[in-house]
Protein backbone atom coordinates (compact mmCIF):
# COMPACT_ATOMS: atom_id res chain seq x y z
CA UNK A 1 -47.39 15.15 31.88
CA UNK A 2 -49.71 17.72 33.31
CA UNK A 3 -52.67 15.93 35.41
CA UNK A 4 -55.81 16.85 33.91
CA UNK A 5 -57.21 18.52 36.89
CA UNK A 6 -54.82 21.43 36.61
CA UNK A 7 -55.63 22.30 32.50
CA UNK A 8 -58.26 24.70 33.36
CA UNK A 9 -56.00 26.45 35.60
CA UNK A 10 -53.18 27.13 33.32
CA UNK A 11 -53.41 30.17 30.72
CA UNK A 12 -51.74 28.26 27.20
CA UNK A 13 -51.15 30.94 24.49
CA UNK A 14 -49.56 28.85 22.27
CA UNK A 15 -50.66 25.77 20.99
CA UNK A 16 -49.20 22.44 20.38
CA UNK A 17 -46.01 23.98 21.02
CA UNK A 18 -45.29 27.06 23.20
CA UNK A 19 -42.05 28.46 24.05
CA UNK A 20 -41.43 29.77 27.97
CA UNK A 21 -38.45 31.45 29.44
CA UNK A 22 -36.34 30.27 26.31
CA UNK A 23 -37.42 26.58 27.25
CA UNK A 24 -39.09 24.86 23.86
CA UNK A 25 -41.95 22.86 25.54
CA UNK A 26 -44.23 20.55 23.43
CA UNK A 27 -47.75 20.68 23.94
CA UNK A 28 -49.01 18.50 27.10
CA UNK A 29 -45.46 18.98 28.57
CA UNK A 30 -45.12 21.88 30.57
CA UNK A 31 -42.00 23.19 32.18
CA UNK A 32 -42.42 23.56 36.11
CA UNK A 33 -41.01 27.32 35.42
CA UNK A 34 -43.81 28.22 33.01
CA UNK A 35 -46.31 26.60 35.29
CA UNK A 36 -45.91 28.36 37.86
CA UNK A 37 -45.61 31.58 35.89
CA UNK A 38 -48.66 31.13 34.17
CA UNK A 39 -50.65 28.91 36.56
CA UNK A 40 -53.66 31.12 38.41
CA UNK A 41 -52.97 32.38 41.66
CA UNK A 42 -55.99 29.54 43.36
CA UNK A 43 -53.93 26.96 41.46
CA UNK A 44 -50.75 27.65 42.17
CA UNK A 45 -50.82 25.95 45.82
CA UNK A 46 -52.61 22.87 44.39
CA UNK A 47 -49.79 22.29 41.68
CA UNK A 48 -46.53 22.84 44.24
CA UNK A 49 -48.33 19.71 46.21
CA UNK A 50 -48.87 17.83 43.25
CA UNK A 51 -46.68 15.53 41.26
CA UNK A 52 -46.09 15.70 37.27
CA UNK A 53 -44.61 13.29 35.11
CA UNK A 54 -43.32 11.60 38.35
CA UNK A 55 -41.41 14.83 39.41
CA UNK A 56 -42.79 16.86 42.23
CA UNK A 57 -43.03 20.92 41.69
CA UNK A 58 -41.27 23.13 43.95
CA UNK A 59 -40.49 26.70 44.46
CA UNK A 60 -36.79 27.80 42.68
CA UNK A 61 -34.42 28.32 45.08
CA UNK A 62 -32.35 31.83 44.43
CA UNK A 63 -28.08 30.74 45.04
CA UNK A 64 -26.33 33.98 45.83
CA UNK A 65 -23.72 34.97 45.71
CA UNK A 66 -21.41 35.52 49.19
CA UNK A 67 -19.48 38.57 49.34
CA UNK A 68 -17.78 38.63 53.29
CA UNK A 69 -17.55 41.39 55.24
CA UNK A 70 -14.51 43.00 57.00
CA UNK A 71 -15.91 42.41 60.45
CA UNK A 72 -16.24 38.59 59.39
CA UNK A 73 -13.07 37.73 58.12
CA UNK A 74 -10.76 34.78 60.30
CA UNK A 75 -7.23 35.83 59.99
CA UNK A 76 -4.46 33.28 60.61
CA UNK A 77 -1.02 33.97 61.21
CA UNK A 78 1.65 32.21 58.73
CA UNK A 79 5.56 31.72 59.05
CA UNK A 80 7.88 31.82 56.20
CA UNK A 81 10.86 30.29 55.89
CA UNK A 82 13.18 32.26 53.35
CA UNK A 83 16.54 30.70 53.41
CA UNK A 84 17.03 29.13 49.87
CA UNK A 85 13.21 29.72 48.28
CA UNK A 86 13.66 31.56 44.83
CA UNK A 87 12.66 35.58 44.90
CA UNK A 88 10.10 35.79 42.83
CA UNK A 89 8.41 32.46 43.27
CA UNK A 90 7.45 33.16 47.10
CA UNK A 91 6.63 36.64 46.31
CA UNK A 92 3.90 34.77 44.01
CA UNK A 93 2.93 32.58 47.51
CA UNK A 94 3.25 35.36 50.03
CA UNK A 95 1.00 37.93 47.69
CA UNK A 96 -1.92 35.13 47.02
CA UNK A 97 -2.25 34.65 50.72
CA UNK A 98 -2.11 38.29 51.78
CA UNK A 99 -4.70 38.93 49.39
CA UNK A 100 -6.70 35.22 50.60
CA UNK A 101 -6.82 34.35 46.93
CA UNK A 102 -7.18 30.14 48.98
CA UNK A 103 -9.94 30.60 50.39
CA UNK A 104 -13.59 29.97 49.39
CA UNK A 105 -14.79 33.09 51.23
CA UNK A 106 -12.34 35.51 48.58
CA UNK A 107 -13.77 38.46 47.80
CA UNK A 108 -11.72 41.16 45.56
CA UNK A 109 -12.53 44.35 47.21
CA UNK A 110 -12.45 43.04 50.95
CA UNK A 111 -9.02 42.18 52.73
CA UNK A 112 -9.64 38.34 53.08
CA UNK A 113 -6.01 37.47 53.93
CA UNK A 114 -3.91 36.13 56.74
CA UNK A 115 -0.96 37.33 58.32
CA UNK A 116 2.49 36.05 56.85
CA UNK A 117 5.67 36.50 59.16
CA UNK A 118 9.13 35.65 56.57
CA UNK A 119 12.01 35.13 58.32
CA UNK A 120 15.81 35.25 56.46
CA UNK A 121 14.88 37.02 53.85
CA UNK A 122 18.68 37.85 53.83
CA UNK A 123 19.48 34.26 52.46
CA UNK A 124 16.61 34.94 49.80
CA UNK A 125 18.54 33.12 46.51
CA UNK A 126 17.87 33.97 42.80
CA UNK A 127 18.53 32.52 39.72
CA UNK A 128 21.43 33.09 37.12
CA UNK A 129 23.37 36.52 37.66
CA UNK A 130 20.46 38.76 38.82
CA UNK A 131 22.52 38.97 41.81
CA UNK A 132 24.77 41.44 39.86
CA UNK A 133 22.44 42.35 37.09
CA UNK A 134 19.13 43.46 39.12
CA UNK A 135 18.99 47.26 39.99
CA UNK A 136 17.26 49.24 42.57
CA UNK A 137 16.73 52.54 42.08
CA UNK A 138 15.33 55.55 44.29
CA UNK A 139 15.52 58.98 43.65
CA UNK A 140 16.28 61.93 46.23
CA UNK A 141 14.06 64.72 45.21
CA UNK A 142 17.03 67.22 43.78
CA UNK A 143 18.47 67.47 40.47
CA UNK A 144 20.99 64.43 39.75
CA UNK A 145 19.91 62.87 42.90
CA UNK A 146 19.24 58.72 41.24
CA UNK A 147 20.45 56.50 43.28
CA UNK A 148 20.96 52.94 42.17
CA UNK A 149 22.06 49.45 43.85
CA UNK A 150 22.75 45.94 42.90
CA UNK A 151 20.98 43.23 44.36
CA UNK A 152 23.43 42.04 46.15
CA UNK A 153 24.48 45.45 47.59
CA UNK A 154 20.88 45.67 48.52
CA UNK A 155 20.52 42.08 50.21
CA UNK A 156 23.70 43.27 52.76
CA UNK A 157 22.34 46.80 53.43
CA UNK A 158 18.53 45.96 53.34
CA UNK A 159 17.48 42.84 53.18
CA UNK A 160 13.64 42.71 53.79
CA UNK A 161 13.42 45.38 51.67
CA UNK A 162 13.59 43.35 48.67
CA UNK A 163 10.96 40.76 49.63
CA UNK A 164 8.88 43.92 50.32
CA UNK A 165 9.34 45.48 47.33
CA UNK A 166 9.14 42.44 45.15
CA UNK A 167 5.37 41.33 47.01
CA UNK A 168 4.36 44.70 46.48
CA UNK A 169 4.64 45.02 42.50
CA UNK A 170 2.60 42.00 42.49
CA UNK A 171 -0.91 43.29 44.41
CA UNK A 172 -3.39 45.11 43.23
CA UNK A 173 -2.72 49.08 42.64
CA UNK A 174 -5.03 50.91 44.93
CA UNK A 175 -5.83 51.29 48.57
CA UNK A 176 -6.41 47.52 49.57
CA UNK A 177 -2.85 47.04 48.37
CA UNK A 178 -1.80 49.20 51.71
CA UNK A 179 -4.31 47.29 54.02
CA UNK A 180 -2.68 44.16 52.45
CA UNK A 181 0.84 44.92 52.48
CA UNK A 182 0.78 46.04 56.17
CA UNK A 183 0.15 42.33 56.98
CA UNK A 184 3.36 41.32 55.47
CA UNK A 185 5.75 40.74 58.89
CA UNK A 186 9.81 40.32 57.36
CA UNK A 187 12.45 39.92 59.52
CA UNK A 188 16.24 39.22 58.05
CA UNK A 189 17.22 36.69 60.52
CA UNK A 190 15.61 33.84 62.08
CA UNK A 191 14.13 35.81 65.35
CA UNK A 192 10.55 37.47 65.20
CA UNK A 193 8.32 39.23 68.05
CA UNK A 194 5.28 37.17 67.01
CA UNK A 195 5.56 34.17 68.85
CA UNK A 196 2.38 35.31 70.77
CA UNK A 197 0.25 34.56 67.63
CA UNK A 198 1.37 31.01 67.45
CA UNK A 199 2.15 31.58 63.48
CA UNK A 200 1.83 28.09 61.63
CA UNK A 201 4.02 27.01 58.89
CA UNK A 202 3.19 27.88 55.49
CA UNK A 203 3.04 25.16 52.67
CA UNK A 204 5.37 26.26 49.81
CA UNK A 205 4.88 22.65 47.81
């Protein structure tokens, strides 16, 4: 309830039932939205330090919304371990965390991801006969110039290629993609030049 000190200071235009700010209020019950809105300016320091119907009024806090910036994002170096982990399914992984999809700070058009370092991606498996059955294609530039490969011809000639390829059909199609992509670190046996950044071991469960 409204004490009865404050009725002179607040402007009713409806009466016994008024309608504020899409709240239905019944006369004598005032929302704490409409009165402050339609309190007078002397009053409106008198009815923050009061207390109404055993609630006390105070000013509505404004939540909004974080968008990070590139200079504030906290990168962390990941290692991959490839032998035996299905194609597509750690494309899925490796993609989400390039893009920082995990972490509270996301933001779609800023590069919130982390480093990922994949080594053997040249025991990469697959499932049923895609090993045979999946193409590659590329295309010279001249007349009659497609080129195509198997899978498996492609996993002995270039292996990291189709981890590369298969992470990069699954970001988004503009320039972030390239900012996101160059993060990607894959290396067809078990050595890697990044033992500097300490890279921790991704969680695939």
């Amino acid at each position: 309830m409204i004490p009865s000190t404050h009725a002179p200071f607040i402007r009713r235009r409806h009466s016994p039932c008024c309608t504020y700010y899409g709240s239905s209020v019944l006369a004598g019950q005032v929302n704490s939205l409409a009165v402050l809105a339609y309190a007078t300016h002397s009053a409106r320091k008198e009815l923050l330090e009061s207390t109404a119907g055993g609630r006390l009024f105070r000013p509505l806090s404004v939540m909004k919304t974080y968008t990070a910036k590139p200079g504030e994002i906290e990168r962390e170096w990941l290692l991959v371990d490839a032998d035996g982990q299905t194609l597509g399914r750690l494309a899925t992984r490796i993609a989400d965390t390039l893009r920082g999809k995990g972490k509270p700070v996301y933001t779609p058009h800023v590069d919130t991801g982390d480093f990922v370092v994949v080594v053997n991606a040249e025991k990469i498996a697959v499932t049923g006969s895609k090993l045979d059955t999946k193409m590659y294609y590329r295309h010279s530039g001249y007349p009659g110039g497609l080129r195509q490969r198997t899978l498996r011809e492609q996993l002995e000639r270039r292996p990291t290629e189709v981890l590369r390829k298969a992470v990069k059909g699954m970001l988004p199609k503009n320039k972030l993609a390239a900012a996101q992509l160059s993060k990607l670190k894959i290396y067809a046996g078990t050595e890697h030049p990044h033992a500097a950044q300490s890279p921790k071991e991704m969680d695939l469960s």
